[in-house]
Protein backbone atom coordinates (compact mmCIF):
# COMPACT_ATOMS: atom_id res chain seq x y z
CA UNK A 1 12.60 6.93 17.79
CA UNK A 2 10.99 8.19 21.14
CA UNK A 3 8.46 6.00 22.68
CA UNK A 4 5.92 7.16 24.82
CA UNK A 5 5.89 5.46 28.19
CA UNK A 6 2.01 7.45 28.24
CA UNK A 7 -0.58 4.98 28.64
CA UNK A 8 -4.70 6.01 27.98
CA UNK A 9 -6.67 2.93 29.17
CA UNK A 10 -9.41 1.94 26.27
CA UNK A 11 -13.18 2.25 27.86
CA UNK A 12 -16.05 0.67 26.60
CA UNK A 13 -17.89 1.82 23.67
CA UNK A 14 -19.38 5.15 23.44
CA UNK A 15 -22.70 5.47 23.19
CA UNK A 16 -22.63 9.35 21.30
CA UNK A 17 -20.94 10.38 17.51
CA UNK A 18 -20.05 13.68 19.81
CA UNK A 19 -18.77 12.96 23.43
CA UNK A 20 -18.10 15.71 25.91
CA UNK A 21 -14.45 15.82 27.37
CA UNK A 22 -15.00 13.85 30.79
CA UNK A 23 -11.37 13.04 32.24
CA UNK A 24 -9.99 14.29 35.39
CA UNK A 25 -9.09 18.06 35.18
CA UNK A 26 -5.49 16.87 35.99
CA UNK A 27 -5.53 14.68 32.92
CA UNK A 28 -4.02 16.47 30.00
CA UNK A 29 -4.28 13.38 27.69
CA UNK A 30 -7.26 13.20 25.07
CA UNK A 31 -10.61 11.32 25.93
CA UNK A 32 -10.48 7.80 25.05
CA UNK A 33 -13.91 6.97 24.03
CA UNK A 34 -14.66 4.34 21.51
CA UNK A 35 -16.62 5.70 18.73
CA UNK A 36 -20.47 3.99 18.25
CA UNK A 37 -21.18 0.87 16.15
CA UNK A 38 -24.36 0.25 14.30
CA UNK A 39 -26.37 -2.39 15.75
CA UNK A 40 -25.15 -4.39 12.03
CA UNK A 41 -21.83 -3.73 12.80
CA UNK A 42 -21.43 -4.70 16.79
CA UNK A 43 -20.27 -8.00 16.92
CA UNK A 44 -19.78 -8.79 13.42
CA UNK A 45 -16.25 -7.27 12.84
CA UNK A 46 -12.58 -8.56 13.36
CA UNK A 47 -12.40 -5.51 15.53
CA UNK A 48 -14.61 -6.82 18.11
CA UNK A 49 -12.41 -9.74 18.39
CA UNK A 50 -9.41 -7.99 18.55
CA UNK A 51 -10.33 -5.78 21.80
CA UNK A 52 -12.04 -8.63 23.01
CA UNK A 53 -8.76 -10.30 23.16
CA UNK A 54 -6.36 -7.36 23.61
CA UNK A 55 -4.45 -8.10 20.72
CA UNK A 56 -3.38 -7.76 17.05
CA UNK A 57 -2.48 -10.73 15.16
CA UNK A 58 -0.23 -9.37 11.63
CA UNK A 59 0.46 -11.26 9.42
CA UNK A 60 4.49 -10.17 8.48
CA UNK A 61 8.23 -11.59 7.22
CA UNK A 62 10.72 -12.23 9.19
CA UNK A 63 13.28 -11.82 6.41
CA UNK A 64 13.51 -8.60 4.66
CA UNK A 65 15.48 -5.47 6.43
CA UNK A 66 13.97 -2.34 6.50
CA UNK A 67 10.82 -4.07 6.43
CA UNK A 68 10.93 -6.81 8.99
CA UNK A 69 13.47 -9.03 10.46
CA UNK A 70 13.83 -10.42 13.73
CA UNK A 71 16.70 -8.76 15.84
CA UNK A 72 19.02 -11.36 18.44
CA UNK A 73 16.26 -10.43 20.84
CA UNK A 74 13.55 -11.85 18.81
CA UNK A 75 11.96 -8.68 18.48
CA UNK A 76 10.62 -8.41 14.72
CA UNK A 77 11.73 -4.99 13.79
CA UNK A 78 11.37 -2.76 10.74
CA UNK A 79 9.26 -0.46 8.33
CA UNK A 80 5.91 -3.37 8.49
CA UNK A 81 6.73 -4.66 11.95
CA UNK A 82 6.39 -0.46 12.93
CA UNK A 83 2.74 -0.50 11.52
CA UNK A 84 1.76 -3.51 13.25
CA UNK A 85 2.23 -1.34 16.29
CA UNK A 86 0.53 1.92 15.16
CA UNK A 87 -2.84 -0.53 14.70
CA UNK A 88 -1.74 -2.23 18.17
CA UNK A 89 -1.51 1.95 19.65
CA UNK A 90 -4.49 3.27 17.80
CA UNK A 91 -7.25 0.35 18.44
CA UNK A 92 -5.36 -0.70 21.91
CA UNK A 93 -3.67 2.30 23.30
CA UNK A 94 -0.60 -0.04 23.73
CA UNK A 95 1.86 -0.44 21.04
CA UNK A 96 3.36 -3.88 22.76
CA UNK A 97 0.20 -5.43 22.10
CA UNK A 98 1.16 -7.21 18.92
CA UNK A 99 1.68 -10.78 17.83
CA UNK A 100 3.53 -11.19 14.73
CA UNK A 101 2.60 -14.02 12.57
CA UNK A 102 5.21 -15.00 9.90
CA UNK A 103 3.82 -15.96 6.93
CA UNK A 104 5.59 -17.28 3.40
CA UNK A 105 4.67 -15.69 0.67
CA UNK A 106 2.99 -17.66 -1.29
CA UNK A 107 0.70 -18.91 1.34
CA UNK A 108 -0.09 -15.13 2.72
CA UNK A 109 -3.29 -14.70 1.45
CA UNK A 110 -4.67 -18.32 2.21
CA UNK A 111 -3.58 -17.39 5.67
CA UNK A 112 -5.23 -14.16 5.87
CA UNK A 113 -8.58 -16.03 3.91
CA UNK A 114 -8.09 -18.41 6.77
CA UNK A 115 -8.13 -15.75 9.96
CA UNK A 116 -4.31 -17.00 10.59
CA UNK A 117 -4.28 -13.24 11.40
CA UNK A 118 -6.55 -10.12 11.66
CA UNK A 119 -3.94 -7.84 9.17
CA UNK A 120 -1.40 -8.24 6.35
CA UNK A 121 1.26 -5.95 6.65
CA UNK A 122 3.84 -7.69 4.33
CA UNK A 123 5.07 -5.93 1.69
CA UNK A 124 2.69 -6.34 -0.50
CA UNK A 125 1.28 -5.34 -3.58
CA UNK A 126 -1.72 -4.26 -4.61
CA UNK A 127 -3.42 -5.19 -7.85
CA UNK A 128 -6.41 -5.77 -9.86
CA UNK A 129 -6.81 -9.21 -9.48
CA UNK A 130 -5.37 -9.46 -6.09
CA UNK A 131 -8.52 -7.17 -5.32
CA UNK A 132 -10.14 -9.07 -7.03
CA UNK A 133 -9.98 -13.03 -6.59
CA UNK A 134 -8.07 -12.91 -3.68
CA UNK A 135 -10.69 -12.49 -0.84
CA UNK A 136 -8.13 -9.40 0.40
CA UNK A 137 -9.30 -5.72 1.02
CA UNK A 138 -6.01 -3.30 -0.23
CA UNK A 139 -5.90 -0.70 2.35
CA UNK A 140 -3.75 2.63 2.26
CA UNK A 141 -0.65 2.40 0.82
CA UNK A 142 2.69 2.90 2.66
CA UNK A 143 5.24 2.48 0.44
CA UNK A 144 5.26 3.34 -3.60
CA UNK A 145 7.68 1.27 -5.11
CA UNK A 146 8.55 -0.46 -8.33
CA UNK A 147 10.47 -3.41 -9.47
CA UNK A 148 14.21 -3.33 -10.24
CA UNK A 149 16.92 -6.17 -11.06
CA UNK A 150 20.22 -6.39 -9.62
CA UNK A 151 23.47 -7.94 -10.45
CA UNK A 152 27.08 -9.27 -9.22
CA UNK A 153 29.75 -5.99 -9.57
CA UNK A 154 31.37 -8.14 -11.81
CA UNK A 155 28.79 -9.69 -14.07
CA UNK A 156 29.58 -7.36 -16.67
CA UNK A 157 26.52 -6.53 -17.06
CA UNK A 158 25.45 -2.80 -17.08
CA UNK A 159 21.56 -2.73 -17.49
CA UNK A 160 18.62 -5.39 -18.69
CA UNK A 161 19.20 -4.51 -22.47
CA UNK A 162 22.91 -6.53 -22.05
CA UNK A 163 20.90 -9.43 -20.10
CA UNK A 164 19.41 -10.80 -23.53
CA UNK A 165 18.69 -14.96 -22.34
CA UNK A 166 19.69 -14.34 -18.78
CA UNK A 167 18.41 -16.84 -15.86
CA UNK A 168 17.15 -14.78 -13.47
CA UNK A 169 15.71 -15.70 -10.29
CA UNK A 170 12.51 -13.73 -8.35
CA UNK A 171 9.99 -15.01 -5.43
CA UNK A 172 7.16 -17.20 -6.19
CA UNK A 173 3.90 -16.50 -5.40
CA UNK A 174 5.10 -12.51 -6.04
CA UNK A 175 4.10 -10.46 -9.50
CA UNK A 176 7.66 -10.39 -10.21
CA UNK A 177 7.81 -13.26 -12.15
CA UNK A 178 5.07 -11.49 -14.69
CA UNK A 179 5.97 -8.44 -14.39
CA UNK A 180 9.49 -9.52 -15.50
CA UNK A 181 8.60 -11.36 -18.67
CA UNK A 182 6.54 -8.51 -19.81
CA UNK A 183 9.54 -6.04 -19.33
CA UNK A 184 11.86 -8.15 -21.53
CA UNK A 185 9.25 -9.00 -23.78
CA UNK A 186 9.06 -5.12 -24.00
CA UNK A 187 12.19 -4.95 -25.00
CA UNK A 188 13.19 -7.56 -27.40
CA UNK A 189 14.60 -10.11 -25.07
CA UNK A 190 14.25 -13.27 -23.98
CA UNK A 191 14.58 -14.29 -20.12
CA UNK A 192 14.51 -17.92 -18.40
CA UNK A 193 12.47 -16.88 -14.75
CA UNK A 194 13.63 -19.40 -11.93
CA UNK A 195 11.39 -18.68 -8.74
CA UNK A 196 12.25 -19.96 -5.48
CA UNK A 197 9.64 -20.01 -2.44
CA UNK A 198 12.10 -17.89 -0.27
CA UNK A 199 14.85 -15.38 -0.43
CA UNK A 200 17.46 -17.50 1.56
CA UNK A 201 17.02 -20.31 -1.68
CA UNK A 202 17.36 -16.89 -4.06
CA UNK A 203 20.27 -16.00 -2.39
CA UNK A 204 22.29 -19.25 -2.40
CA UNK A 205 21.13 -19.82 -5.95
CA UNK A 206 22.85 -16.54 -6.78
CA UNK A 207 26.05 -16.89 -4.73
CA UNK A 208 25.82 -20.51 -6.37
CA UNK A 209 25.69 -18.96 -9.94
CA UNK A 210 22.44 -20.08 -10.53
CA UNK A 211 21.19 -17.11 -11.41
CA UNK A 212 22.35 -13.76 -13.74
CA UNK A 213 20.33 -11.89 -11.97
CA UNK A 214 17.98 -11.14 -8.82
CA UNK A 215 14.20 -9.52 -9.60
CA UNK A 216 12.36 -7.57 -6.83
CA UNK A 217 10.84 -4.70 -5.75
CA UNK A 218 13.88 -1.89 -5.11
CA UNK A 219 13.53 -1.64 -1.53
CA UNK A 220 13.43 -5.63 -1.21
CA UNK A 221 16.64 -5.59 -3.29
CA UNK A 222 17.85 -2.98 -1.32
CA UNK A 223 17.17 -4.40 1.70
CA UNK A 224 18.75 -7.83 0.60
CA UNK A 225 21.66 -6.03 -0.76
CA UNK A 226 22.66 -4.48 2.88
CA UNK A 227 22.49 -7.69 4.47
CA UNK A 228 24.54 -9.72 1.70
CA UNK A 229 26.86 -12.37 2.90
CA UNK A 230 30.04 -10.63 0.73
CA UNK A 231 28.98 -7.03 1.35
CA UNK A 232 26.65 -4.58 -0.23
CA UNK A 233 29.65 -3.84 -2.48
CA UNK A 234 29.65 -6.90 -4.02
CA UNK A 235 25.86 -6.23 -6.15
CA UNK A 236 24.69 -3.37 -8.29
CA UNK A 237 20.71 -2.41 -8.39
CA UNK A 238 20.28 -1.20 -11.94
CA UNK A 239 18.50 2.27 -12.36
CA UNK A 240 15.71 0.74 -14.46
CA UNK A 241 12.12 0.52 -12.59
CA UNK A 242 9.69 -1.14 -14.71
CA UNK A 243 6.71 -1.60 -12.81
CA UNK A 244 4.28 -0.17 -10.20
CA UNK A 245 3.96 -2.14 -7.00
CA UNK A 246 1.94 -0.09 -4.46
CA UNK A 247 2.75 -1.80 -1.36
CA UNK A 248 0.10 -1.60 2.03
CA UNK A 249 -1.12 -3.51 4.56
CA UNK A 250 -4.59 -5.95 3.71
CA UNK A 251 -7.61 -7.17 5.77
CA UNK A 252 -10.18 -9.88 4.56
CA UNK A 253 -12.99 -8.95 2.00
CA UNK A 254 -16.30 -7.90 3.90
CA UNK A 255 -15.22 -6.21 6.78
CA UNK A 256 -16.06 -2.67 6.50
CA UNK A 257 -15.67 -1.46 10.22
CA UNK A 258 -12.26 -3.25 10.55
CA UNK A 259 -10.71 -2.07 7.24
CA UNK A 260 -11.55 1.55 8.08
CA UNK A 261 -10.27 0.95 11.44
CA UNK A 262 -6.59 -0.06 10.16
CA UNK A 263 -6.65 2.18 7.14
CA UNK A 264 -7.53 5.95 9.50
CA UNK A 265 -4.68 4.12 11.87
CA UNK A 266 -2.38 4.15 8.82
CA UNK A 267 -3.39 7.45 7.75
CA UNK A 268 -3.01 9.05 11.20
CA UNK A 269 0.44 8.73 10.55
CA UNK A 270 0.65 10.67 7.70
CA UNK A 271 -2.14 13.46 9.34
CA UNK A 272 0.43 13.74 12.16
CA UNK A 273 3.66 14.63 9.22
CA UNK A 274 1.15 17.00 7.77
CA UNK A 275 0.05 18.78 10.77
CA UNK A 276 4.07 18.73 12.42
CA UNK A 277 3.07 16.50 14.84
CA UNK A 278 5.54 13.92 15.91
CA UNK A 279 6.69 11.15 18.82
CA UNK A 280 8.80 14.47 20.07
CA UNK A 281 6.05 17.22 20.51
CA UNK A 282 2.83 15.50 20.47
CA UNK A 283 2.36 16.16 24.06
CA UNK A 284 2.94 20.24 23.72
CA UNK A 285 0.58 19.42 20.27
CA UNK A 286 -2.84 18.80 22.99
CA UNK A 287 -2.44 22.53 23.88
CA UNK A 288 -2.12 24.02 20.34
CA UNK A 289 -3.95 26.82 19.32
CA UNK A 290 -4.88 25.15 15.79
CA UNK A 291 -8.01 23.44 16.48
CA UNK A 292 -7.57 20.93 13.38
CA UNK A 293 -4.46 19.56 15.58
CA UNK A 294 -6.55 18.91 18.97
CA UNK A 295 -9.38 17.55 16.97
CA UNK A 296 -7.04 15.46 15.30
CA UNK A 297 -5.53 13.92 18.51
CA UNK A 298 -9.07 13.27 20.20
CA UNK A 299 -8.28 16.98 23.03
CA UNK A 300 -11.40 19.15 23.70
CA UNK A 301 -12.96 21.84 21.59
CA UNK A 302 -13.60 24.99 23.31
CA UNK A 303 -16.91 24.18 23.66
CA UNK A 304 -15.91 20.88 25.56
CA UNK A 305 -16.80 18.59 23.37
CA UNK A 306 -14.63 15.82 21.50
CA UNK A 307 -14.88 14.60 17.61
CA UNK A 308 -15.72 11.38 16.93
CA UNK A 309 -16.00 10.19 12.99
CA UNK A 310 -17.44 7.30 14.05
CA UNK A 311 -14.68 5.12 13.17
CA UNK A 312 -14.87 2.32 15.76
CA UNK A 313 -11.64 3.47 17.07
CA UNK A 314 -10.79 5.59 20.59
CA UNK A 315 -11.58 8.80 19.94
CA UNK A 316 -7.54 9.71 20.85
CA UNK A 317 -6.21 6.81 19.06
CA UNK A 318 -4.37 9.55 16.87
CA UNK A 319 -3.10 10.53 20.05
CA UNK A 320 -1.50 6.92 21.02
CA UNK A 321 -0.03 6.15 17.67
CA UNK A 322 1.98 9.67 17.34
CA UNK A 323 2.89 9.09 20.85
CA UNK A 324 3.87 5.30 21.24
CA UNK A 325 5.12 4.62 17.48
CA UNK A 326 5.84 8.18 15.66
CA UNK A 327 4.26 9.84 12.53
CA UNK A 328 5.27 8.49 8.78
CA UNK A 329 8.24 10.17 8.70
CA UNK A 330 9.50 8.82 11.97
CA UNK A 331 8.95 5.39 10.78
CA UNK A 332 10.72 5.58 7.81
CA UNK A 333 13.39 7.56 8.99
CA UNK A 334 13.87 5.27 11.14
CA UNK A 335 13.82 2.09 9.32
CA UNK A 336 14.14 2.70 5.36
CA UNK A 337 16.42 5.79 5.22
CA UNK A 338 19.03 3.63 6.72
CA UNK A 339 19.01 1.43 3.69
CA UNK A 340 19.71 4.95 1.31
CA UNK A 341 16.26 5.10 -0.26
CA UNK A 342 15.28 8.60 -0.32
CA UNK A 343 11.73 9.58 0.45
CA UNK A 344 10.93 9.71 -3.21
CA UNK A 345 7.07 9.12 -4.13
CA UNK A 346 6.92 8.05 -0.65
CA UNK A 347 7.10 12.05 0.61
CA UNK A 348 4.45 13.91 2.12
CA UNK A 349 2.14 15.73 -1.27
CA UNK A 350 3.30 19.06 -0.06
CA UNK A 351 7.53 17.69 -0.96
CA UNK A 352 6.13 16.15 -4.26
CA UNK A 353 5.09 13.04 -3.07
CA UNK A 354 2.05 10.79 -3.53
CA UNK A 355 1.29 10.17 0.79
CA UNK A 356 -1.80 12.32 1.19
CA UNK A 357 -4.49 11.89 4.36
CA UNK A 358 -7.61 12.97 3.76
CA UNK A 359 -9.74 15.84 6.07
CA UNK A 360 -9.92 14.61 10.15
CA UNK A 361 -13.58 16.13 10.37
């Protein structure tokens, strides 16, 4: 994916909803003015701290392919590791300004409870009584997925209904382990759940025969399958879903100003697919003669003046997150097509998915 070596510096905060355009008339680049916070928002929010100290701390993985690993450089790459960035570009204007905090699973939410880090952007699901007990705010979510069970080639096995008192081994401190107890209870079987607090322990436990079989979301098990010690040859995903598992990045209960703040980042990316703006054009996009599109990336109306929604975010940062990271599609593209998981529910609404932004107005 292109990165954009353009830099917009961050000003202080704007003092108007509604700023005119004031950059150099050599400057083709949006205005960068920080939208205005409410005298009961300024100095109250996560996102104070985080331009305060020029950085975003995310909570990630280190583990998972597609998602986020850590390359020979130590450079955590992936789907997650991606979005980090687009909040670094959007609230920061600089993409680089990221530190990733690993975090196990089980402990991710204690951590986040905690301020370990500012964001969760781990993989994780959303649910009722994550929402609810977990002192975690669900923001958008990236990736629709659902939870599958794979096998050995040569178990002999062919789907769940031949895995009738089956050991089979899934995360702990995930909803696997429920979620796959109710799916055999469902069906008439019984199941013995092992979890481990890793995927390296599920993985030696498997090669070890400790387990019939290996519960996760699909893209975890397809990202665990690609990277598998005898091959990706060697295990079969079964066709069966039998679950929902919305996953999306999370920010601590109570913070209004910095949850909307990550969650229009996250949707700018999805804006950009929908309006055909991407990493490769954005630039050419500043000069387009559909207004939604300038508005959208923080340019000048004809009259001058520049949008804000009063977001707490540069008025651009649209702008610095197409530019420095890439829209949706560029990120997954980039990162999860590799792995041979089609778009799927994760396509734009207009291809039949479920990713929808609402209205930049």
């Amino acid at each position: 994916m292109k990165r954009s070596a353009i830099r917009v510096l961050v000003p202080v905060v704007a003092l108007a909803l509604v700023a005119a355009g004031c950059g150099d008339d050599d400057d083709d680049s949006p205005d960068s003015s920080r939208g205005q916070l409410s005298e009961v928002q300024a100095g109250d929010s996560v996102l104070d701290t985080v331009i305060a100290n020029d950085v975003v701390r995310c909570g990630v993985r280190d583990d998972l392919p597609g998602f986020s690993v850590v390359d020979d450089a130590g450079e955590h790459i992936g789907f997650d590791a991606d979005f980090c960035r687009a909040i670094a570009a959007g609230v920061l204007g600089d993409e680089t300004k990221v530190e990733f905090v690993d975090v196990a699973t089980e402990a991710r939410f204690t951590a986040l409870q905690a301020g370990e880090f500012d964001v969760l952007v781990r993989n994780t699901t959303w649910t009722a009584s994550r929402d609810g007990t977990e002192g975690a705010q669900f923001l958008h979510t990236t990736f629709y997925d659902g939870q599958g069970m794979m096998v050995a080639a040569d178990s002999g096995f062919e789907s769940i209904d031949d895995m009738d008192g089956a050991i089979v081994c899934v995360s702990g401190g995930t909803t696997n382990e429920g979620n796959l107890q109710t799916e055999f209870a469902r069906r008439g079987l019984s199941v013995e759940v092992s979890s481990f607090p890793d995927v390296d322990l599920i993985q030696e436990a498997f090669i070890n025969g400790a387990c019939d079989g290996w519960s996760s979301d699909v893209s975890q098990l397809t990202g665990l399958r690609s990277n598998y010690p005898d091959g990706p040859e060697a295990l079969v995903i079964f066709e069966d879903v039998f679950s929902k598992e919305p996953l999306g990045p999370a920010v601590a209960d109570g913070d209004t100003l910095w949850a909307q703040a990550v969650d229009w980042v996250i949707l700018s990316t999805i804006a950009a697919e929908e309006f055909g703006i991407s990493s490769e054009n954005v630039e050419e996009m500043l000069t387009s003669d559909n207004p939604g599109i300038v508005t959208f990336l923080g340019g000048e109306n004809e009259d001058g003046t520049v949008v804000d929604p009063g977001l707490g975010l540069p008025v651009d940062f649209a702008y610095q997150v197409v530019s420095l990271v890439g829209n949706y599609g560029e990120i997954y593209e980039e990162h999860i097509a590799p792995l041979g998981l089609d778009r799927g529910l994760n396509a734009l609404w207009i291809d039949g998915g479920l990713q929808y932004a609402p209205p930049y107005r």
